[in-house]
C-alpha atoms as a PDB file:
ATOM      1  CA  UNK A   1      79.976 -13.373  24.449  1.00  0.00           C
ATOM      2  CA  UNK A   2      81.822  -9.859  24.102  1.00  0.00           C
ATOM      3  CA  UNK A   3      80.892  -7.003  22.718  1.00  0.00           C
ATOM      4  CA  UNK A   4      84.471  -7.168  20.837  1.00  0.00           C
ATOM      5  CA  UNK A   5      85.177  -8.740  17.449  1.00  0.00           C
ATOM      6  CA  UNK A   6      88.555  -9.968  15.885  1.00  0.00           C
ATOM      7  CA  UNK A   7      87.536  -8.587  12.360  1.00  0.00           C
ATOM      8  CA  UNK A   8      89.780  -5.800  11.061  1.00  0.00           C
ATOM      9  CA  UNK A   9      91.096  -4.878  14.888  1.00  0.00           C
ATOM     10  CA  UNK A  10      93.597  -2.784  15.132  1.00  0.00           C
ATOM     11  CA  UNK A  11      96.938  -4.419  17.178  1.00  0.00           C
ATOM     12  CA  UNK A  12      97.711  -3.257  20.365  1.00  0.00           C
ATOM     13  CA  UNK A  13     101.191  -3.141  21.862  1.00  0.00           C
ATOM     14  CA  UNK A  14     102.529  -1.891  25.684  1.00  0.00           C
ATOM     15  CA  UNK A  15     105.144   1.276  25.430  1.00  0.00           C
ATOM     16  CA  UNK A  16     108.245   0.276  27.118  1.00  0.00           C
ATOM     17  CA  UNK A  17     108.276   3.645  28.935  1.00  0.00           C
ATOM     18  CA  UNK A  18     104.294   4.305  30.520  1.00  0.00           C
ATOM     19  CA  UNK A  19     103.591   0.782  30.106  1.00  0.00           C
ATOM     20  CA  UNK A  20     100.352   1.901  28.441  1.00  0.00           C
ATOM     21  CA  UNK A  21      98.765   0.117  25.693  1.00  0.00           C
ATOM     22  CA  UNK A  22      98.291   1.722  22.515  1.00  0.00           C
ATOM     23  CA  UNK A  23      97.667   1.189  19.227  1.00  0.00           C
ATOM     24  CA  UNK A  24      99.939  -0.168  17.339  1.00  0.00           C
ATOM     25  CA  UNK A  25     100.284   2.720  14.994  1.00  0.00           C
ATOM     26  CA  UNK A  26     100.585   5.048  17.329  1.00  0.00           C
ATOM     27  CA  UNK A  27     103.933   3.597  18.962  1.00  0.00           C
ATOM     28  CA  UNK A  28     107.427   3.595  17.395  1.00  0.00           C
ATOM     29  CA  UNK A  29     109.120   0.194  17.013  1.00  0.00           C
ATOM     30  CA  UNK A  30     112.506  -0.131  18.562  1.00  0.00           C
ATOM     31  CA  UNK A  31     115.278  -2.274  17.277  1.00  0.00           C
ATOM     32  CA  UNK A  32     119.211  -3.012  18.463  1.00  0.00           C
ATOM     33  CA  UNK A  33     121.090  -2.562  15.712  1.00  0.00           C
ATOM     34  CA  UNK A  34     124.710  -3.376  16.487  1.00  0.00           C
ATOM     35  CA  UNK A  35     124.308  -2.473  19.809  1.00  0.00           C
ATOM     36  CA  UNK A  36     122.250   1.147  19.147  1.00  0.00           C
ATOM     37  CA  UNK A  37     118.536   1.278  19.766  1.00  0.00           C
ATOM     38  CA  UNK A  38     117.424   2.170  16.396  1.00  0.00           C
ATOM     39  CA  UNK A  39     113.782   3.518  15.410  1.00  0.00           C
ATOM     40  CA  UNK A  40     112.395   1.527  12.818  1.00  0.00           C
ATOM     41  CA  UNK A  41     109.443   3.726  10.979  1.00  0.00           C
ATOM     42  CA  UNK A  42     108.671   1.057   8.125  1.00  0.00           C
ATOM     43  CA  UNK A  43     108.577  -1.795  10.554  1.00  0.00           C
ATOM     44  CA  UNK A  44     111.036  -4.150   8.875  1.00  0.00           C
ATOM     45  CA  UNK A  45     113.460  -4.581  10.702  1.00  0.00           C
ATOM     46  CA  UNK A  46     114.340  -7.630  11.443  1.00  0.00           C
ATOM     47  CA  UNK A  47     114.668  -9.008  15.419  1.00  0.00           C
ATOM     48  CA  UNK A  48     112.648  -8.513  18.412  1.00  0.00           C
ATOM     49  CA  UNK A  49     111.132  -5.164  18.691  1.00  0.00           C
ATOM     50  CA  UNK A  50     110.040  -2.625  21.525  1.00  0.00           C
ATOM     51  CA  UNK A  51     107.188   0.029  21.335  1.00  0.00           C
ATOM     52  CA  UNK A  52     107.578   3.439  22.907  1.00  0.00           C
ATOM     53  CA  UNK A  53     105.327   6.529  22.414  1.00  0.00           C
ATOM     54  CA  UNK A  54     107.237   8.782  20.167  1.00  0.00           C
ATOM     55  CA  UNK A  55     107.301  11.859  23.510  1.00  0.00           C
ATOM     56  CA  UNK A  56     110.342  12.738  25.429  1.00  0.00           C
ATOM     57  CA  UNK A  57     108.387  11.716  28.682  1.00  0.00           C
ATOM     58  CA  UNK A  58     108.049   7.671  27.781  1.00  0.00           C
ATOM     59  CA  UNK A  59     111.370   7.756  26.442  1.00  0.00           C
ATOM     60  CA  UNK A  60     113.228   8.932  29.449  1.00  0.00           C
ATOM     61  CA  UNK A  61     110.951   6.833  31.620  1.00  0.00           C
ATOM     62  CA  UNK A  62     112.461   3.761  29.338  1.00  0.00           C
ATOM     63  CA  UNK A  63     115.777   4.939  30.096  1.00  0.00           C
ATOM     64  CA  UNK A  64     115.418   5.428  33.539  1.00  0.00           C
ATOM     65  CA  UNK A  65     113.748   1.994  34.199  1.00  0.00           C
ATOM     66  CA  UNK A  66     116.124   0.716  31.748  1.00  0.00           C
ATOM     67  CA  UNK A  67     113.406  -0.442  29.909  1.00  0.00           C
ATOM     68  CA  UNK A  68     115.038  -1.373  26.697  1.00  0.00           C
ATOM     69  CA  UNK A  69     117.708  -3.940  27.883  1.00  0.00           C
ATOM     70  CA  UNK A  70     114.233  -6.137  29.658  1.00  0.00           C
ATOM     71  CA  UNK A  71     112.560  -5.588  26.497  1.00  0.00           C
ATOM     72  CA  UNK A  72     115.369  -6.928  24.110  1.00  0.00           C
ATOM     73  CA  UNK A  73     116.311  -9.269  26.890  1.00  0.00           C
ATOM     74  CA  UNK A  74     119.793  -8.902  26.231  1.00  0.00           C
ATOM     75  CA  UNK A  75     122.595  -6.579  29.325  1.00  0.00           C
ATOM     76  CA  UNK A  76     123.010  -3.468  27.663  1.00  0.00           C
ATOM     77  CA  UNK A  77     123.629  -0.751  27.809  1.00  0.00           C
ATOM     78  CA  UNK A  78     122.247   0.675  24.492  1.00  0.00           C
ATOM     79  CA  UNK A  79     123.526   3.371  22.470  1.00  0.00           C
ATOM     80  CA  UNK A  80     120.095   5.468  22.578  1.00  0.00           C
ATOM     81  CA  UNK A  81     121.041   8.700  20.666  1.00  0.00           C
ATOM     82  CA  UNK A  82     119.838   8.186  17.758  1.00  0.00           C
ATOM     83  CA  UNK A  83     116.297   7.313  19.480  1.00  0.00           C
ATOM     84  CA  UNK A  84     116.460  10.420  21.294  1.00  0.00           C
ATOM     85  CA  UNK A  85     116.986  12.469  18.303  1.00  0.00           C
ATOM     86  CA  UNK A  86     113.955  11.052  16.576  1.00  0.00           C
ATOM     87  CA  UNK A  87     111.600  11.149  19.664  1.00  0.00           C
ATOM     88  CA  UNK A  88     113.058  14.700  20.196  1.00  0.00           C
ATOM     89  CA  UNK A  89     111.598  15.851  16.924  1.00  0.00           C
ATOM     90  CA  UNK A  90     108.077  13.799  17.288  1.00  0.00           C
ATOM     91  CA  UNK A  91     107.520  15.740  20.861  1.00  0.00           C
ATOM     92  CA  UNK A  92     106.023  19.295  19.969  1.00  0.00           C
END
């Protein structure tokens, strides 16, 4: 048996950009909203998600690797600018 219990654990998800896993409230979920890749901070959103690390690093990786169109499993491309905006004020 493992050391690791179910009770009150915290969710994990894998950023699109590092491909790290993280906590989940440590990541920012990603929505398409009418074709833009929207943050959503609250989580309510409705659709399929993505996670990304709120740093200008994992988001350009995303971009690069065109991350987000795998993730939402849909062509693309993705209006990203308002994402980059609100990673661009998270990153110090």
């Amino acid at each position: 048996m493992s050391g690791r219990t179910h009770v009150g654990a915290c969710p994990e998800r894998t950023c699109v950009g590092c491909r790290e896993r993280a906590a989940k409230s440590d990541l920012l979920r990603i929505v398409v909203v009418e074709g833009a890749c929207v943050p959503d901070d609250r989580g309510t959103l409705p659709g399929r998600g993505a996670y990304l690390h709120p740093a200008q690093v994992c988001f350009d990786q995303a971009v690069r690797r065109r991350a987000f169109q795998r993730a939402f499993k849909a062509p693309g491309p993705f209006d990203t600018e308002a994402l980059s905006h609100r990673v661009g004020r998270a990153t110090p």
